[in-house]
C-alpha atoms as a PDB file:
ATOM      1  CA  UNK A   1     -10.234   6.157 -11.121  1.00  0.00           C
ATOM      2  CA  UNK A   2     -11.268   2.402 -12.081  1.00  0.00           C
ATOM      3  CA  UNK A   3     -14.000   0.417 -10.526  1.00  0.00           C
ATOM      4  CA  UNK A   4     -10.826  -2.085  -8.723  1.00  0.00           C
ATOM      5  CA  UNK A   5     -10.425   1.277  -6.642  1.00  0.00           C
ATOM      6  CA  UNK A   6     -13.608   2.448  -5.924  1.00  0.00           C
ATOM      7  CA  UNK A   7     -13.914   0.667  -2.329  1.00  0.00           C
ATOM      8  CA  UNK A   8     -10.342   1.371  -1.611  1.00  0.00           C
ATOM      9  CA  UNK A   9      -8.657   4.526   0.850  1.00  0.00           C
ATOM     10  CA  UNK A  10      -5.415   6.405   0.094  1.00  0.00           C
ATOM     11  CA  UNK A  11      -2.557   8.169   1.031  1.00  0.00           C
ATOM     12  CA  UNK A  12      -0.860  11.281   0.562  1.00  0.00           C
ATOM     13  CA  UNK A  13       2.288   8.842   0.300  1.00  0.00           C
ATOM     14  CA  UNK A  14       0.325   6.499  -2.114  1.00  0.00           C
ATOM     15  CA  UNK A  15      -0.652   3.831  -0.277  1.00  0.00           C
ATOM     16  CA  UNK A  16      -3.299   2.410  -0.893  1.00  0.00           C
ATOM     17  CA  UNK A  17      -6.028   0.677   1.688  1.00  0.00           C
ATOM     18  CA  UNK A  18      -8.691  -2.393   1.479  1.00  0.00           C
ATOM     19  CA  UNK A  19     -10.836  -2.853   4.479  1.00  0.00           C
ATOM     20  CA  UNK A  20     -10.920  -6.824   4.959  1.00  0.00           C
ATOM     21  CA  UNK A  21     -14.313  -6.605   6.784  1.00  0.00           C
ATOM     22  CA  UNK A  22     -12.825  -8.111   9.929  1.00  0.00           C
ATOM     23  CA  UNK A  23     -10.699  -5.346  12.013  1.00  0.00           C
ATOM     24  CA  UNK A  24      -7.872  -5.929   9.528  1.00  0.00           C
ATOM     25  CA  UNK A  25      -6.945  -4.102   5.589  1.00  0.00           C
ATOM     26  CA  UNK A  26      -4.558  -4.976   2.985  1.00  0.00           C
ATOM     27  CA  UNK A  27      -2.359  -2.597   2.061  1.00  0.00           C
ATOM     28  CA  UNK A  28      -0.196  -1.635  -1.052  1.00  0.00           C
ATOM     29  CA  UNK A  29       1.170   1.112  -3.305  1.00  0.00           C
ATOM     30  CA  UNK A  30      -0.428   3.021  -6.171  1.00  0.00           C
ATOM     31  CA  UNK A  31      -0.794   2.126  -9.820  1.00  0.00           C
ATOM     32  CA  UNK A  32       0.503   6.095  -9.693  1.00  0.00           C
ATOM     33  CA  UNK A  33       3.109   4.941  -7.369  1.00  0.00           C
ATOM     34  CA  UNK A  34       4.464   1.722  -9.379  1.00  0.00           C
ATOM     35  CA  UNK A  35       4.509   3.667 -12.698  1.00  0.00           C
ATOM     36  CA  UNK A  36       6.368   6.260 -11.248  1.00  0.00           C
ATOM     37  CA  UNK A  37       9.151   3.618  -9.447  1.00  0.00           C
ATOM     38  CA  UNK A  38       8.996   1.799 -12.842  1.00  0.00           C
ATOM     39  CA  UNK A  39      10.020  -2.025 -13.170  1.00  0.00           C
ATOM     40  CA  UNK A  40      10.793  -3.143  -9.638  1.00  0.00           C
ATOM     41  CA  UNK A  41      13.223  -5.383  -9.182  1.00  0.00           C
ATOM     42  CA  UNK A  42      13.214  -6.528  -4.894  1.00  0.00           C
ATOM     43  CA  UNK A  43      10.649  -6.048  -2.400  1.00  0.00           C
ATOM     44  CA  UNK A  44      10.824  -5.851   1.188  1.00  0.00           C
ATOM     45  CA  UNK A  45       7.340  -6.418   2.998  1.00  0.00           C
ATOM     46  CA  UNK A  46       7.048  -5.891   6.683  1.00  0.00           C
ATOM     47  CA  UNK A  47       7.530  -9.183   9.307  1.00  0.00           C
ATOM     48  CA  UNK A  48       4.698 -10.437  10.772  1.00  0.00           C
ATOM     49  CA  UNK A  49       4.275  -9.311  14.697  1.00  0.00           C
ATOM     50  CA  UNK A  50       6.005  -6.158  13.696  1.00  0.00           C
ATOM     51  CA  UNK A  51       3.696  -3.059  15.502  1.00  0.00           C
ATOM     52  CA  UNK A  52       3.937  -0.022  13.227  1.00  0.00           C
ATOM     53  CA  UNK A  53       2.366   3.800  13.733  1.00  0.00           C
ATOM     54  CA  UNK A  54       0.852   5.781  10.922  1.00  0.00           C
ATOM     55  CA  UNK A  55       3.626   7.164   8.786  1.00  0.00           C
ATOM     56  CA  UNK A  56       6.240   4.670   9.493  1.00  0.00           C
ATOM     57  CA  UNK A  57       8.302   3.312   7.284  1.00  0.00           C
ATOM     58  CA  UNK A  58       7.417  -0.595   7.145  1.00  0.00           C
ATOM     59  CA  UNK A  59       8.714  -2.064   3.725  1.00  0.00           C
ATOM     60  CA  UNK A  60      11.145  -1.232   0.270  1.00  0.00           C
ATOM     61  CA  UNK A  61      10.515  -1.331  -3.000  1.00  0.00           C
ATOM     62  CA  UNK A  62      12.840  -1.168  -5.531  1.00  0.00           C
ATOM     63  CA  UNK A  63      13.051  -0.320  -8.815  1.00  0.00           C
ATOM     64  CA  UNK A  64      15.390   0.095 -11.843  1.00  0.00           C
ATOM     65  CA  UNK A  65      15.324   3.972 -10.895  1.00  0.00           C
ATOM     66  CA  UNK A  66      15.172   4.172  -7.298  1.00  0.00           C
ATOM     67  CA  UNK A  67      14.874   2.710  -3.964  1.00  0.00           C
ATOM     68  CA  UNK A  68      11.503   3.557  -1.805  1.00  0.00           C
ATOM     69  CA  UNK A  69      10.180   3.276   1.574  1.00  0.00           C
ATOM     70  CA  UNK A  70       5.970   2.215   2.155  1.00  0.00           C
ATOM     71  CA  UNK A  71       4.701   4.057   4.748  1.00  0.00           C
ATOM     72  CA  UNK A  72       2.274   2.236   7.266  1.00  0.00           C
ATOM     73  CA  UNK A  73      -1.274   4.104   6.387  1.00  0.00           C
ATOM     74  CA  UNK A  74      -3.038   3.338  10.503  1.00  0.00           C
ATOM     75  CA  UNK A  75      -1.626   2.302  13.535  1.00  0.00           C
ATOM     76  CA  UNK A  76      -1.723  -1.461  13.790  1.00  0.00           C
ATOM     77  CA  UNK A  77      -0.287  -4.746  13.838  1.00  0.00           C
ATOM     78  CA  UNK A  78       1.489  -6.552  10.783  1.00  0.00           C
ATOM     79  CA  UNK A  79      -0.041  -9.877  10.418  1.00  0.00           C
ATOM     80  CA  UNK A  80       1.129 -11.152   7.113  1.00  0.00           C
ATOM     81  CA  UNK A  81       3.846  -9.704   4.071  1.00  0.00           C
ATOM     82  CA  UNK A  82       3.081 -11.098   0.558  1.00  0.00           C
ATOM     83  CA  UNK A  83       5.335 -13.484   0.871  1.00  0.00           C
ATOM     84  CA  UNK A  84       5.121 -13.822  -3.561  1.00  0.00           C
ATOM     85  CA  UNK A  85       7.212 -10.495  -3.651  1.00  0.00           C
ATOM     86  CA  UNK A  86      10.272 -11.939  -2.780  1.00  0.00           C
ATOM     87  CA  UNK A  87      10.441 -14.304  -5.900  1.00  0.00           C
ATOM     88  CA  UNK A  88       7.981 -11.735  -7.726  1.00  0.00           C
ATOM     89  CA  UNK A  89       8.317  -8.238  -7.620  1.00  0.00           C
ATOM     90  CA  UNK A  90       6.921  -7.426 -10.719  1.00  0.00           C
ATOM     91  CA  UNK A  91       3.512  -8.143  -9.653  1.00  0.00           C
ATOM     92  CA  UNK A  92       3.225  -4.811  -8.023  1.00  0.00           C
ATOM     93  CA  UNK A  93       3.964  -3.401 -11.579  1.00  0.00           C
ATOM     94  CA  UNK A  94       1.221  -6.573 -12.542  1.00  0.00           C
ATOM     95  CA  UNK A  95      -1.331  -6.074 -10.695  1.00  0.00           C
ATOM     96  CA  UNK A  96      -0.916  -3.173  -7.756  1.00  0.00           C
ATOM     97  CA  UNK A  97      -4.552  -3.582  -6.407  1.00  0.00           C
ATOM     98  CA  UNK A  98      -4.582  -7.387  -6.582  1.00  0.00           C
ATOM     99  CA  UNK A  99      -1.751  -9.902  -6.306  1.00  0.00           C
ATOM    100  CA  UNK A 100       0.706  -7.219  -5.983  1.00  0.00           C
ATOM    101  CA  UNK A 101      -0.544  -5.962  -2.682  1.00  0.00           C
ATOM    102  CA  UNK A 102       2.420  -6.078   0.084  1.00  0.00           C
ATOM    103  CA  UNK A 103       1.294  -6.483   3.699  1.00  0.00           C
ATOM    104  CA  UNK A 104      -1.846  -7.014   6.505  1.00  0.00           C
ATOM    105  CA  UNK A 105      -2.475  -5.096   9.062  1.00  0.00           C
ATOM    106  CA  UNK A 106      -4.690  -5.716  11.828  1.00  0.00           C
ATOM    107  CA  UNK A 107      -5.659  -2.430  12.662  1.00  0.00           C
ATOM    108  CA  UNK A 108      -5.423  -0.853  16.445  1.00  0.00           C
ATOM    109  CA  UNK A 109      -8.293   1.575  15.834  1.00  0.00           C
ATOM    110  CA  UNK A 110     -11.613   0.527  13.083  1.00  0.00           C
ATOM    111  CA  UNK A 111     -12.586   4.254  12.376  1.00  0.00           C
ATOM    112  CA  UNK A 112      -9.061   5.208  11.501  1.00  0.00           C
ATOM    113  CA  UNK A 113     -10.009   4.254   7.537  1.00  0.00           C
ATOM    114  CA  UNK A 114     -12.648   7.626   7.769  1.00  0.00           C
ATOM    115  CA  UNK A 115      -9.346  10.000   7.641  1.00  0.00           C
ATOM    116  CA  UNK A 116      -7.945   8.097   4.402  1.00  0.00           C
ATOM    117  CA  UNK A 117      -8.943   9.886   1.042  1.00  0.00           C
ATOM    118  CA  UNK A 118     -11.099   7.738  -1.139  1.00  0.00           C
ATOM    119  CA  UNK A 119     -10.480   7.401  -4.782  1.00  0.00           C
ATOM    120  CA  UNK A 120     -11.820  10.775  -6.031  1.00  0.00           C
ATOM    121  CA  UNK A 121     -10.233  12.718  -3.493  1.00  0.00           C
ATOM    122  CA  UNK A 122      -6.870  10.418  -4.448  1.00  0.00           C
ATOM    123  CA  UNK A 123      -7.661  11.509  -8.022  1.00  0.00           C
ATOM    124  CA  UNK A 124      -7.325  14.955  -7.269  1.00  0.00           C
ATOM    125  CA  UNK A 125      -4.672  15.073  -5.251  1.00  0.00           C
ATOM    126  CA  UNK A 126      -2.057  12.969  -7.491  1.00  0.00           C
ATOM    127  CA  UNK A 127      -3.745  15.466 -10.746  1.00  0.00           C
ATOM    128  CA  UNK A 128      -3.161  18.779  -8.009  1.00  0.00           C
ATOM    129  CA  UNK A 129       0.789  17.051  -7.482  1.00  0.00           C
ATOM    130  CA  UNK A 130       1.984  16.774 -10.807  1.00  0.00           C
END
């Protein structure tokens, strides 16, 4: 994995999972993930206010090949969408760990990050999938 993901957490759903430091993370897909969907065309990032559980479904993306759902990785609060999706999708294919990012959570529990796999671990499992 690259250095950009070294201090992130994933998902089995490829998510991926910045701690901001403060009680709240960033959250987007894969570079896995967005090279999979291929060029994406519209993205739907969750509405601020919007309380989500682990494992919902919280925002689209949408690509030349397919239509996806982005799973919420913790139970928390949405407190901002990237609101440059909507006239730029195709930072996500850009830039997944950076601009492309889609929402902010502010999470309901800090230590829920320790049950996210870190980048090896993400590695392995996307290399033990395909």
């Amino acid at each position: 994995m690259s250095q950009q993901t070294a201090e992130l957490k994933f998902t089995q759903s490829h998510e991926w999972v910045r701690d901001n430091g403060d009680g709240s993370c960033t959250v987007g897909i894969t570079d896995h993930a967005q090279e999979l969907l291929g060029d994406l065309v519209f993205v739907e990032p969750p509405e601020a206010g919007r309380q989500v559980s682990a494992g919902d479904a919280c925002a689209v993306v949408e690509s030349v090949k397919a239509a996806s759902d982005v799973y919420a990785p913790l139970d928390g609060e949405v407190i901002e969408g990237n609101e440059a999706l909507a006239d730029s999708p195709e930072l996500i294919n850009q830039d997944p760990y950076g601009d492309g990012w889609l929402f902010r959570l502010r999470l309901q529990a800090a230590d829920g990050l320790a049950g996210l796999m870190d980048a090896d671990a993400y590695a392995a499992f996307v290399e033990a999938e395909g």
